[in-house]
C-alpha atoms as a PDB file:
ATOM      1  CA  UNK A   1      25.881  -9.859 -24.108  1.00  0.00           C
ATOM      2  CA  UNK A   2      27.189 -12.962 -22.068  1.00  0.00           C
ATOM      3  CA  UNK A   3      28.857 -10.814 -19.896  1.00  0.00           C
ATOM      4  CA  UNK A   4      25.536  -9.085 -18.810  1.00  0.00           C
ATOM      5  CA  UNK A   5      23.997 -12.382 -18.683  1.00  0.00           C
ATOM      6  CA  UNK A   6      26.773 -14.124 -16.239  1.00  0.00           C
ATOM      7  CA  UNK A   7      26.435 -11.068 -14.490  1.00  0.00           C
ATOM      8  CA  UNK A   8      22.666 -10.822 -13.762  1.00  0.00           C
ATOM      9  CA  UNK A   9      22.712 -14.700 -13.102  1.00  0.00           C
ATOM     10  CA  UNK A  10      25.356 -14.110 -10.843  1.00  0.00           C
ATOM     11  CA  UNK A  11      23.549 -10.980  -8.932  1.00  0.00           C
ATOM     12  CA  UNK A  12      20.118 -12.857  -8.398  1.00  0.00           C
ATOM     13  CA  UNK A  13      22.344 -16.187  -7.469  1.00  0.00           C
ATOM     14  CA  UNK A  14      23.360 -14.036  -4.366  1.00  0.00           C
ATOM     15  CA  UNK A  15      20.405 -11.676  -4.046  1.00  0.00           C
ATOM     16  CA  UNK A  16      18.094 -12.846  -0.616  1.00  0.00           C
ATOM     17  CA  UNK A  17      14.845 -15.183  -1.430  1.00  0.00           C
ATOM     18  CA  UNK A  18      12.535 -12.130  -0.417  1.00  0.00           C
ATOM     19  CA  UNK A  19      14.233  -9.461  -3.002  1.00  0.00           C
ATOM     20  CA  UNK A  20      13.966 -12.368  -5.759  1.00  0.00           C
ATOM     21  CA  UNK A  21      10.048 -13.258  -4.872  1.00  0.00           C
ATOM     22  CA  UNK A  22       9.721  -9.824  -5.523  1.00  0.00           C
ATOM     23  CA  UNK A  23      11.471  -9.976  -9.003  1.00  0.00           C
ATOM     24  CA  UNK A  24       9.920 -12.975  -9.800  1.00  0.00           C
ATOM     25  CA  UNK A  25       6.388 -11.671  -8.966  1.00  0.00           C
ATOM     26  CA  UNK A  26       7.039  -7.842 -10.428  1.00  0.00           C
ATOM     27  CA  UNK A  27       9.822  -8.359 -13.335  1.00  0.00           C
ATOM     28  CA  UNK A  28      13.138  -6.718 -13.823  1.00  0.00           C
ATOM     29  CA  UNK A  29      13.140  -3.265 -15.428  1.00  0.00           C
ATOM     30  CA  UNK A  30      16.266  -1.759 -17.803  1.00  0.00           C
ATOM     31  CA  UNK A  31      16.929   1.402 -17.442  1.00  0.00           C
ATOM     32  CA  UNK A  32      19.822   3.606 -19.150  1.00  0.00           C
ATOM     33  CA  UNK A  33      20.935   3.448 -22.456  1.00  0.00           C
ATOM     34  CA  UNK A  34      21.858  -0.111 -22.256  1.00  0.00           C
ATOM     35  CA  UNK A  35      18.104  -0.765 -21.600  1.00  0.00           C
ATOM     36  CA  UNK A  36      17.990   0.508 -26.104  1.00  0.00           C
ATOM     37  CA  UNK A  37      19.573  -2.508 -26.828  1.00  0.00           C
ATOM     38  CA  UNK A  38      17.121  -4.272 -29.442  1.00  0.00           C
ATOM     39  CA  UNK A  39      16.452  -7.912 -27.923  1.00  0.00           C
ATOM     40  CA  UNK A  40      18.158  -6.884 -24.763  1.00  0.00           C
ATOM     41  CA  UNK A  41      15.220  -7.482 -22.599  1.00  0.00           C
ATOM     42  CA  UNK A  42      13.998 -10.077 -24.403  1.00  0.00           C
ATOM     43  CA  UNK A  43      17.381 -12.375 -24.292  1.00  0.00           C
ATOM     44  CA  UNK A  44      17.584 -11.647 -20.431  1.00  0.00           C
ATOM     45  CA  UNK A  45      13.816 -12.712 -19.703  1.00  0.00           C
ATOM     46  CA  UNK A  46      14.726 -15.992 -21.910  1.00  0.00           C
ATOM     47  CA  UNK A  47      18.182 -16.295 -19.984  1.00  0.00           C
ATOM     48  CA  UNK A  48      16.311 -15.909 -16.326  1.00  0.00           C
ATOM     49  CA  UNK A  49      12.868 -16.696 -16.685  1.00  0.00           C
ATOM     50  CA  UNK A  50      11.448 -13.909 -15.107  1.00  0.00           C
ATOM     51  CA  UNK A  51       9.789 -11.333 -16.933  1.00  0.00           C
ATOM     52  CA  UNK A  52      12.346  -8.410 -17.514  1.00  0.00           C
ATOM     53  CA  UNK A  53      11.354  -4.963 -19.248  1.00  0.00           C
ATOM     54  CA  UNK A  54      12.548  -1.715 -20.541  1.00  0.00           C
ATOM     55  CA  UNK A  55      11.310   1.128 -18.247  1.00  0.00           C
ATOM     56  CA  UNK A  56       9.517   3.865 -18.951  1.00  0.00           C
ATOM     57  CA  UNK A  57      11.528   6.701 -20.498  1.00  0.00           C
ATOM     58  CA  UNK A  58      14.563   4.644 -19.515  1.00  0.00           C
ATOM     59  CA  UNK A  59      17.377   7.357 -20.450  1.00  0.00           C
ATOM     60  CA  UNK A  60      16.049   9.523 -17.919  1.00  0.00           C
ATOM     61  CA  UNK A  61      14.347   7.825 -15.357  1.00  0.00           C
ATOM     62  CA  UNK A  62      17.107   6.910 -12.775  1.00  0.00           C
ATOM     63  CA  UNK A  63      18.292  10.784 -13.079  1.00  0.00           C
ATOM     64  CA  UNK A  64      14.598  11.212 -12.129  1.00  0.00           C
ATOM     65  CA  UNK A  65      14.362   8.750  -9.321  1.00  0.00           C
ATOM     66  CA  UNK A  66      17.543  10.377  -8.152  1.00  0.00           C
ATOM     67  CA  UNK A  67      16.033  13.733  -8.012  1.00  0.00           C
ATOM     68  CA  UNK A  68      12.971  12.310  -5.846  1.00  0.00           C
ATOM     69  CA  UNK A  69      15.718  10.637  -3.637  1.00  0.00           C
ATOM     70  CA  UNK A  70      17.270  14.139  -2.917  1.00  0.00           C
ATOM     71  CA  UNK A  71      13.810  16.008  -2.626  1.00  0.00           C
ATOM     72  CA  UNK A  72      12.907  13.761   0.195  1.00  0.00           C
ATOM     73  CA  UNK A  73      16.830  13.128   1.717  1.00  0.00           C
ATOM     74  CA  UNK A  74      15.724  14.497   5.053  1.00  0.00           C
ATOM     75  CA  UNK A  75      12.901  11.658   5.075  1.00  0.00           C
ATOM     76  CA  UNK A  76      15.050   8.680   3.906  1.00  0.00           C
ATOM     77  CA  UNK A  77      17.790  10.004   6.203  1.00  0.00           C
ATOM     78  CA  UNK A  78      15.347   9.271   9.308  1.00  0.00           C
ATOM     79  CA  UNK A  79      14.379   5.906   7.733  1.00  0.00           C
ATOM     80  CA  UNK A  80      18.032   4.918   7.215  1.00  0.00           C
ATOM     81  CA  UNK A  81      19.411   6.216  10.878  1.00  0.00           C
ATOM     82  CA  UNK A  82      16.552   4.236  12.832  1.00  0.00           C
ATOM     83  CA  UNK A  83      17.125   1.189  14.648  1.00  0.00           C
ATOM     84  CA  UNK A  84      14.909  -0.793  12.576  1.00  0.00           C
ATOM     85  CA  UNK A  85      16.476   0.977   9.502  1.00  0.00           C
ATOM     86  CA  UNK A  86      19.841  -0.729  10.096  1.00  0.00           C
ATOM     87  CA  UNK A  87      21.631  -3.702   9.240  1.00  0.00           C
END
Protein backbone atom coordinates (compact mmCIF):
# COMPACT_ATOMS: atom_id res chain seq x y z
CA UNK A 1 0.00 0.00 0.00
CA UNK A 2 2.88 2.60 0.66
CA UNK A 3 4.28 1.82 -2.43
CA UNK A 4 1.08 2.97 -4.33
CA UNK A 5 0.92 5.84 -2.09
CA UNK A 6 4.75 7.15 -2.70
CA UNK A 7 3.92 6.48 -6.08
CA UNK A 8 0.74 8.55 -6.68
CA UNK A 9 2.35 11.37 -4.46
CA UNK A 10 5.18 11.16 -6.55
CA UNK A 11 3.08 11.24 -10.06
CA UNK A 12 0.88 14.36 -9.06
CA UNK A 13 4.31 15.98 -7.46
CA UNK A 14 5.42 16.08 -11.21
CA UNK A 15 2.08 16.19 -13.01
CA UNK A 16 1.53 20.15 -14.60
CA UNK A 17 -0.77 22.63 -12.32
CA UNK A 18 -3.57 22.44 -15.12
CA UNK A 19 -3.82 18.36 -15.16
CA UNK A 20 -3.89 18.59 -11.15
CA UNK A 21 -6.76 21.54 -11.07
CA UNK A 22 -8.46 19.14 -12.99
CA UNK A 23 -7.95 16.25 -10.43
CA UNK A 24 -8.51 18.36 -7.73
CA UNK A 25 -11.82 19.72 -9.15
CA UNK A 26 -13.05 16.11 -10.78
CA UNK A 27 -11.33 13.32 -8.40
CA UNK A 28 -9.13 10.43 -9.27
CA UNK A 29 -10.85 7.26 -10.52
CA UNK A 30 -9.36 3.37 -9.94
CA UNK A 31 -9.78 1.31 -12.41
CA UNK A 32 -8.54 -2.49 -12.79
CA UNK A 33 -8.53 -4.98 -10.33
CA UNK A 34 -6.40 -3.06 -8.02
CA UNK A 35 -9.28 -0.47 -7.95
CA UNK A 36 -11.24 -4.02 -5.60
CA UNK A 37 -9.00 -3.33 -3.01
CA UNK A 38 -11.36 -2.69 0.15
CA UNK A 39 -10.20 0.84 1.60
CA UNK A 40 -8.07 1.36 -1.42
CA UNK A 41 -9.77 4.47 -2.49
CA UNK A 42 -10.50 5.54 0.64
CA UNK A 43 -6.67 5.46 2.08
CA UNK A 44 -5.54 7.31 -1.20
CA UNK A 45 -8.26 10.20 -0.90
CA UNK A 46 -6.99 10.45 2.95
CA UNK A 47 -3.24 10.22 1.70
CA UNK A 48 -3.88 13.13 -1.15
CA UNK A 49 -6.75 15.02 -0.27
CA UNK A 50 -8.49 14.92 -3.31
CA UNK A 51 -11.43 12.95 -3.75
CA UNK A 52 -10.39 9.56 -5.43
CA UNK A 53 -13.02 6.79 -6.56
CA UNK A 54 -13.51 3.39 -7.92
CA UNK A 55 -14.89 3.62 -11.51
CA UNK A 56 -17.66 2.31 -12.87
CA UNK A 57 -17.36 -1.37 -13.78
CA UNK A 58 -13.66 -0.90 -13.12
CA UNK A 59 -12.42 -4.50 -14.41
CA UNK A 60 -13.56 -3.66 -17.70
CA UNK A 61 -13.67 -0.20 -18.32
CA UNK A 62 -10.10 0.68 -19.60
CA UNK A 63 -10.52 -2.49 -22.10
CA UNK A 64 -13.63 -0.43 -23.00
CA UNK A 65 -12.09 2.97 -23.29
CA UNK A 66 -9.49 1.18 -25.34
CA UNK A 67 -11.96 -0.12 -27.74
CA UNK A 68 -13.49 3.55 -28.23
CA UNK A 69 -9.78 4.68 -28.72
CA UNK A 70 -9.42 2.21 -31.71
CA UNK A 71 -13.04 2.85 -33.14
CA UNK A 72 -12.16 6.43 -33.58
CA UNK A 73 -8.01 5.93 -34.32
CA UNK A 74 -8.42 7.67 -37.64
CA UNK A 75 -9.90 10.79 -35.62
CA UNK A 76 -7.32 10.92 -32.76
CA UNK A 77 -4.65 10.23 -35.39
CA UNK A 78 -5.58 13.77 -37.05
CA UNK A 79 -5.74 15.35 -33.56
CA UNK A 80 -2.33 13.93 -32.58
CA UNK A 81 -0.43 14.74 -36.15
CA UNK A 82 -1.64 18.54 -36.11
CA UNK A 83 0.50 21.31 -35.30
CA UNK A 84 -1.40 22.30 -32.39
CA UNK A 85 -1.60 18.55 -31.45
CA UNK A 86 2.15 18.40 -30.77
CA UNK A 87 4.51 18.89 -28.12
Amino acid sequence: MNQIIDALKTTIDETPPELVSDLIQYGIALAGGGALLQGLAERLSQETKMHVYVAQDPLTCVVRGTGQVLEELDTLRQVVTSPRGRR
